[in-house]
Protein backbone atom coordinates (compact mmCIF):
# COMPACT_ATOMS: atom_id res chain seq x y z
CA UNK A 1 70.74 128.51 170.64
CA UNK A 2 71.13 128.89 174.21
CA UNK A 3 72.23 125.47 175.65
CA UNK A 4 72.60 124.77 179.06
CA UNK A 5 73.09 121.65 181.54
CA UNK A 6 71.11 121.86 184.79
CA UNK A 7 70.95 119.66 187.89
CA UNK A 8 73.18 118.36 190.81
CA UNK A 9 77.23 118.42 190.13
CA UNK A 10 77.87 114.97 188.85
CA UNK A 11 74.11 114.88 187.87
CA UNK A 12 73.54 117.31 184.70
CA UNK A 13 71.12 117.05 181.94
CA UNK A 14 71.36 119.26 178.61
CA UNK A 15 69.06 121.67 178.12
CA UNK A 16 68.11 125.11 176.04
CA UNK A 17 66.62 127.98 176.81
CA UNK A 18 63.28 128.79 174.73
CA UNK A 19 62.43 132.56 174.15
CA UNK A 20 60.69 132.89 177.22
CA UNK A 21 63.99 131.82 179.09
CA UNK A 22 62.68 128.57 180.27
CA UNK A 23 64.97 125.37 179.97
CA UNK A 24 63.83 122.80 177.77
CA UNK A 25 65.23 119.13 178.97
CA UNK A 26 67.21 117.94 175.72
CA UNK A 27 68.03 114.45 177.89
CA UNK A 28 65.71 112.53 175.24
CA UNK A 29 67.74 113.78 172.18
CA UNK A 30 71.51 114.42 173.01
CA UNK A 31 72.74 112.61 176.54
CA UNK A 32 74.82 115.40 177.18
CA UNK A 33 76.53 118.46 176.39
CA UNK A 34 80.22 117.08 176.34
CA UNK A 35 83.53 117.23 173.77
CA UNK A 36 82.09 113.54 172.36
CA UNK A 37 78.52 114.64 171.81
CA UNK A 38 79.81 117.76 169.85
CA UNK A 39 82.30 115.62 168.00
CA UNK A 40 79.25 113.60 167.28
CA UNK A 41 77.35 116.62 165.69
CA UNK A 42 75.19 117.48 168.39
CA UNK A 43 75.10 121.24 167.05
CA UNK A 44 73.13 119.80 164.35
CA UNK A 45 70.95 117.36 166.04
CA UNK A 46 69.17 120.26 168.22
CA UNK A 47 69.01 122.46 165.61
CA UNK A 48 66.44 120.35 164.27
CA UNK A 49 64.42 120.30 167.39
CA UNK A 50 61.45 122.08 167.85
CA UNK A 51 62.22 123.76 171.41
CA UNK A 52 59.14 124.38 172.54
CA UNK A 53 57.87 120.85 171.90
CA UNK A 54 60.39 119.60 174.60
CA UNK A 55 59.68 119.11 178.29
CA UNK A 56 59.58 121.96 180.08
CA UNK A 57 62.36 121.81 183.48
CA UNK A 58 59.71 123.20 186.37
CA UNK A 59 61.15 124.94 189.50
CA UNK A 60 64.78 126.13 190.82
CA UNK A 61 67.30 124.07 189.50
CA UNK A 62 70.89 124.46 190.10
CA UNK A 63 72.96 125.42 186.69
CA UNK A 64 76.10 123.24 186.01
CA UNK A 65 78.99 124.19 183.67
CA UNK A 66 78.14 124.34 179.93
CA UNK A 67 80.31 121.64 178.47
CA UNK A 68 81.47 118.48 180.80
CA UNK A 69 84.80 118.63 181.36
CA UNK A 70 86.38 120.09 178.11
CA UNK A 71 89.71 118.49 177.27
CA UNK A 72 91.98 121.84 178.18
CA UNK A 73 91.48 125.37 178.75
CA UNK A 74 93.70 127.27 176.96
CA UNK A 75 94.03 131.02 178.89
CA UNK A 76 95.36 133.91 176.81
CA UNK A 77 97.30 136.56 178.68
CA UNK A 78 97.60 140.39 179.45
CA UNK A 79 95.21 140.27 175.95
CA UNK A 80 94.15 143.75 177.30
CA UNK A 81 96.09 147.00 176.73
CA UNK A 82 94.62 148.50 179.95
CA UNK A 83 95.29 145.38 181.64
CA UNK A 84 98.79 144.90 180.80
CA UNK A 85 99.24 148.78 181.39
CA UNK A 86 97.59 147.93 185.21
CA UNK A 87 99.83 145.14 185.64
CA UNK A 88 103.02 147.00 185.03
CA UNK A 89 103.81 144.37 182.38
CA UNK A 90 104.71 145.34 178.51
CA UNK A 91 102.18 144.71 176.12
CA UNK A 92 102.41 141.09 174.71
CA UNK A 93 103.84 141.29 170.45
CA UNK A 94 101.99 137.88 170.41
CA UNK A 95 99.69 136.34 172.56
CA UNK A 96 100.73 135.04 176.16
CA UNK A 97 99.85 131.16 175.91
CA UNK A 98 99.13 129.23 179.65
CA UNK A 99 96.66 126.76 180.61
CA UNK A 100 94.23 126.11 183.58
CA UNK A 101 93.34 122.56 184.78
CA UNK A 102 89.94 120.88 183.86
CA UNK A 103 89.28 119.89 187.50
CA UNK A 104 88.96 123.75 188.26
CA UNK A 105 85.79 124.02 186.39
CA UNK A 106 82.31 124.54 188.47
CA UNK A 107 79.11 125.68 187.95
CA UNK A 108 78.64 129.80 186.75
CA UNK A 109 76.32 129.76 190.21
CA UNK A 110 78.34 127.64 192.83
CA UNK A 111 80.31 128.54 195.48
CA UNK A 112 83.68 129.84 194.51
CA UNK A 113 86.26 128.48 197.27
CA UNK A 114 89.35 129.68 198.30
CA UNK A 115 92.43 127.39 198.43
CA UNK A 116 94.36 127.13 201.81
CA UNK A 117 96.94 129.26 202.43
CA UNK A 118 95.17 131.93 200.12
CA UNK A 119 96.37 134.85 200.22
CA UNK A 120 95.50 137.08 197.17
CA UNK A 121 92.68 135.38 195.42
CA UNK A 122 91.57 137.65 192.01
CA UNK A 123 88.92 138.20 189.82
CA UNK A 124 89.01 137.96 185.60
CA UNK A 125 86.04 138.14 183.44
CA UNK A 126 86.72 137.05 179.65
CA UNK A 127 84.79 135.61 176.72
CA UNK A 128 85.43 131.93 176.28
CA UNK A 129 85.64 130.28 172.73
CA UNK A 130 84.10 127.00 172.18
CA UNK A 131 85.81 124.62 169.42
CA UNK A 132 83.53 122.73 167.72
CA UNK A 133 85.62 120.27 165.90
CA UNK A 134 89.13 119.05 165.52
CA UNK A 135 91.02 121.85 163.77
CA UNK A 136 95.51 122.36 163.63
CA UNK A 137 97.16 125.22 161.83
CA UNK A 138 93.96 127.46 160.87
CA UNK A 139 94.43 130.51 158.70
CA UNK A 140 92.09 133.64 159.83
CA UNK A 141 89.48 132.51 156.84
CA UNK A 142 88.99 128.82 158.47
CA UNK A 143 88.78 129.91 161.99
CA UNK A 144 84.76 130.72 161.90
CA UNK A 145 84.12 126.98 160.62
CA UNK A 146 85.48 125.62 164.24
CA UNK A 147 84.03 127.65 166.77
CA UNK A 148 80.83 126.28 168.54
CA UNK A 149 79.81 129.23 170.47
CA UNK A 150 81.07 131.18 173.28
CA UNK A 151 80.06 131.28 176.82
CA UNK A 152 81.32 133.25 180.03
CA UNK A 153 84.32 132.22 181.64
CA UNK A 154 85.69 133.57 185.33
CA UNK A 155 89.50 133.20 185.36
CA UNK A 156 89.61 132.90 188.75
CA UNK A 157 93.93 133.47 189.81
CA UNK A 158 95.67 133.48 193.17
CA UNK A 159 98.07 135.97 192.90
CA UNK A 160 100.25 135.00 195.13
CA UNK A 161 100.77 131.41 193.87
CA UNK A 162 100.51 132.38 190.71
CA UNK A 163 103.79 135.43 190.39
CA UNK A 164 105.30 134.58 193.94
CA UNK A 165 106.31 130.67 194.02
CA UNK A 166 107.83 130.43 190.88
CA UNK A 167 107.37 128.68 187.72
CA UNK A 168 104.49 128.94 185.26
CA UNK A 169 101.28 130.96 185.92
CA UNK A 170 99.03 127.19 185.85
CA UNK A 171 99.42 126.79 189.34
CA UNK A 172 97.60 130.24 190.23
CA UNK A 173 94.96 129.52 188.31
CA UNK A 174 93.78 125.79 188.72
CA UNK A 175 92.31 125.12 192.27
CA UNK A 176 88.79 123.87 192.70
CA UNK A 177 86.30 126.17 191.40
CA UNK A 178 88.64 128.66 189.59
CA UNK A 179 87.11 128.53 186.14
CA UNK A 180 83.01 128.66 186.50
CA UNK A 181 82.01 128.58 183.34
CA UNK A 182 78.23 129.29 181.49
CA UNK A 183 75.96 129.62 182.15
CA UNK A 184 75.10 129.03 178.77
CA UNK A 185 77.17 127.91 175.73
CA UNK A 186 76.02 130.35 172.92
CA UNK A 187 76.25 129.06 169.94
CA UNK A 188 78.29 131.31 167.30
CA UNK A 189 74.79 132.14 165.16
CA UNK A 190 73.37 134.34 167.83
CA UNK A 191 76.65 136.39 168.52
CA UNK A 192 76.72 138.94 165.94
CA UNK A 193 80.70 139.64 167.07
CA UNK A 194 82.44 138.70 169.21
CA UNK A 195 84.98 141.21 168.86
CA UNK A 196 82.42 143.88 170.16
CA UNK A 197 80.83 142.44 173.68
CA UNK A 198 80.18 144.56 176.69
CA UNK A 199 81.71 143.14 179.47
CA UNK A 200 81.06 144.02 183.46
CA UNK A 201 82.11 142.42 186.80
CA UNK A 202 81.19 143.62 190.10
CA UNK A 203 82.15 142.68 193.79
CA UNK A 204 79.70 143.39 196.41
CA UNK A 205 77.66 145.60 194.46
CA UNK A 206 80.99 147.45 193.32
CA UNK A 207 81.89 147.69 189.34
CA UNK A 208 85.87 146.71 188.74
CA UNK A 209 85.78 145.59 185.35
CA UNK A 210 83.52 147.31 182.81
CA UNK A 211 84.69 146.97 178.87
CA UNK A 212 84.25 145.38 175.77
CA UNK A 213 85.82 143.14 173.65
CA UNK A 214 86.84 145.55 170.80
CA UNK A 215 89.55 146.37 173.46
CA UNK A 216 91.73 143.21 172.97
CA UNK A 217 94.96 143.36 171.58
CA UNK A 218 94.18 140.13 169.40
CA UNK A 219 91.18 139.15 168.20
CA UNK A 220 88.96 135.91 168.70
CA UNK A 221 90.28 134.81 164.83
CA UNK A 222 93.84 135.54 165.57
CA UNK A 223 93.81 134.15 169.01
CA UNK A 224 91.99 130.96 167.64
CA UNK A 225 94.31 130.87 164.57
CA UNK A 226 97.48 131.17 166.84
CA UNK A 227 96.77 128.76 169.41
CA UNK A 228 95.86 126.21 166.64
CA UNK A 229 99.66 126.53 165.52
CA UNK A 230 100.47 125.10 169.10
CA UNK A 231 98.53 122.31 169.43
CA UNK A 232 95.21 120.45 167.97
CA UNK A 233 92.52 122.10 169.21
CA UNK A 234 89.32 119.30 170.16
CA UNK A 235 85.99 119.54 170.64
CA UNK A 236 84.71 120.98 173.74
CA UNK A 237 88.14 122.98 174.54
CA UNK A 238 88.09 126.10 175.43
CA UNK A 239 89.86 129.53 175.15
CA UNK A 240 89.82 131.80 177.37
CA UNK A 241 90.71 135.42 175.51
CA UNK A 242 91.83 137.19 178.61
CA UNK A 243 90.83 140.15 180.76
CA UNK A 244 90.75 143.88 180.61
CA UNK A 245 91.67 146.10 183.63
CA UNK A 246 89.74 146.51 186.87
CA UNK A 247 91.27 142.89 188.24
CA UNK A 248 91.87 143.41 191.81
CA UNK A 249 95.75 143.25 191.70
CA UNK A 250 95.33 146.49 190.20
CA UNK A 251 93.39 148.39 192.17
CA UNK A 252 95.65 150.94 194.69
CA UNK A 253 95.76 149.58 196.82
CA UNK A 254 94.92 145.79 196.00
CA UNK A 255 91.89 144.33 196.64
CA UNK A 256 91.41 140.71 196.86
CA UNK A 257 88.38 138.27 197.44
CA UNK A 258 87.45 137.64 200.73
CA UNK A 259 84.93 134.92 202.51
CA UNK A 260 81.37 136.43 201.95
CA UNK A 261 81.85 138.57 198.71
CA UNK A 262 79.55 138.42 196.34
CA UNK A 263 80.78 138.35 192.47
CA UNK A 264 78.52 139.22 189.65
CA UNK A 265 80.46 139.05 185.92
CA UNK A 266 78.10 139.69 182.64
CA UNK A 267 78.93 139.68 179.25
CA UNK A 268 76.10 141.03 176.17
CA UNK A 269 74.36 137.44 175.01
CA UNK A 270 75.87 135.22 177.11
CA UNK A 271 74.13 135.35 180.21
CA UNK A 272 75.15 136.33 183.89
CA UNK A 273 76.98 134.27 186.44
CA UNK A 274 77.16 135.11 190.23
CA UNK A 275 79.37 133.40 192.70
CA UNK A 276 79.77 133.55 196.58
CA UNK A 277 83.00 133.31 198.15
CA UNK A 278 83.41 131.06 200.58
CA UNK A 279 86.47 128.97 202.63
CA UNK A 280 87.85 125.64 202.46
CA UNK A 281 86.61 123.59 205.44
CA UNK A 282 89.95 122.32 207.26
CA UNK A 283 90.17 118.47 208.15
């Protein structure tokens, strides 16, 4: 399945996407897509459903995030070898652990905004995991059992902020609108593996980033496995699995957003998102 929420920010209804790509309103089976409603087994409810016997959403509507706000995001770093090589930094022996705040997370289609005093805003296309249900200290075997799906995620990291002002990477990575998300949450049946997804982002027309997920240093079942070790991993939460090379930190010389680009990230299954760039209006 192919579920997506649609409609105003604040506003969304569930939905899924028939085989014709049209959204089917799920508002009169599950109220939402959220970490409660997939606690409550809302995987199962709409697998039930006949799609094409639900109401059919007519016209343009705007696409929200997949999953209201998830309890965390859980980011995995320089999971890349080209990415770590581009960054200068030695490849991780386990994986690099941070986290990006909820209140970043927008629609895969909105406006992506840059922060005041901006001054190197970046780019970072990775597969998102989506835990299904309450899970601690997996082995590799159990992992598959707790993933919902998977969905798009945009890591979107001021630079500056982020390896110039001290202290952990968080604050580069959290302000409004730095993790659009979707647009659809996948779920894990139609994703053959996930361990072997073309992934592309352009600027402007331009391709920076164009891999595939076979070129991560640890897999989704490690990475899944590992983090559970940490902390209890919820319904709803996601993890991000990092980014390969072509960020715009890397390029020589760097190359950072700018009000007006035009960002375009796809990865194989899970759909395409495309954001604008635009300022923060000043009081």
């Amino acid at each position: 399945m192919r579920l997506i929420r649609f409609g105003e920010p604040g506003h969304e209804k569930p939905g899924v996407l028939d085989a014709n790509g049209t959204i089917r309103d799920l508002s009169g089976i599950v109220r939402d897509i959220t970490p409660e409603t997939l606690a409550d087994g809302l995987l199962d409810k709409v697998s039930g459903v006949k799609i094409d016997d639900m109401p059919a959403v007519q016209g343009a509507v705007r696409i929200g995030p997949c999953i209201k706000r998830p309890g965390k995001i859980v980011c995995i770093g320089l999971n890349y070898k080209d990415h770590a090589d581009e960054a200068g930094m030695e490849r991780p022996s386990e994986p690099i652990v941070f986290m990006k705040a909820t209140s970043s997370i927008c629609g895969p289609n909105d406006n992506l905004i840059l922060p005041l005093d901006y001054e190197k805003v970046d780019w970072e296309i990775e597969l998102g995991v989506v835990i299904g249900q309450h899970a601690s200290y997996l082995d590799d075997a159990s992992v598959e059992s707790v993933i919902a799906g998977y969905c798009i995620v945009n890591d979107v990291s001021e630079r500056s902020f982020q390896l110039a002002r001290n202290g952990q990477w968080t604050k580069g990575k959290s302000a409004d609108t730095f993790c659009p998300i979707g647009p659809w949450l996948v779920t894990k049946d139609e994703i053959q593996d996930p361990d072997n997804l073309p992934l592309k982002l352009t600027v402007d027309g331009t391709v920076y980033q164009d891999s595939n997920t076979a070129q991560m240093i640890f897999d989704v079942k490690t990475l899944v496995s590992y983090v559970s070790k940490f902390m209890s991993l919820e319904p709803g939460d996601i993890i991000a699995t990092g980014t390969p090379a072509g960020v715009g930190m890397g390029q020589k010389p760097p190359v950072y957003l700018q009000p007006g680009n035009e960002l375009v990230l796809e990865i194989d299954g899970l759909g395409v998102q495309r954001q604008t760039i635009v300022e923060m209006a000043r009081a």
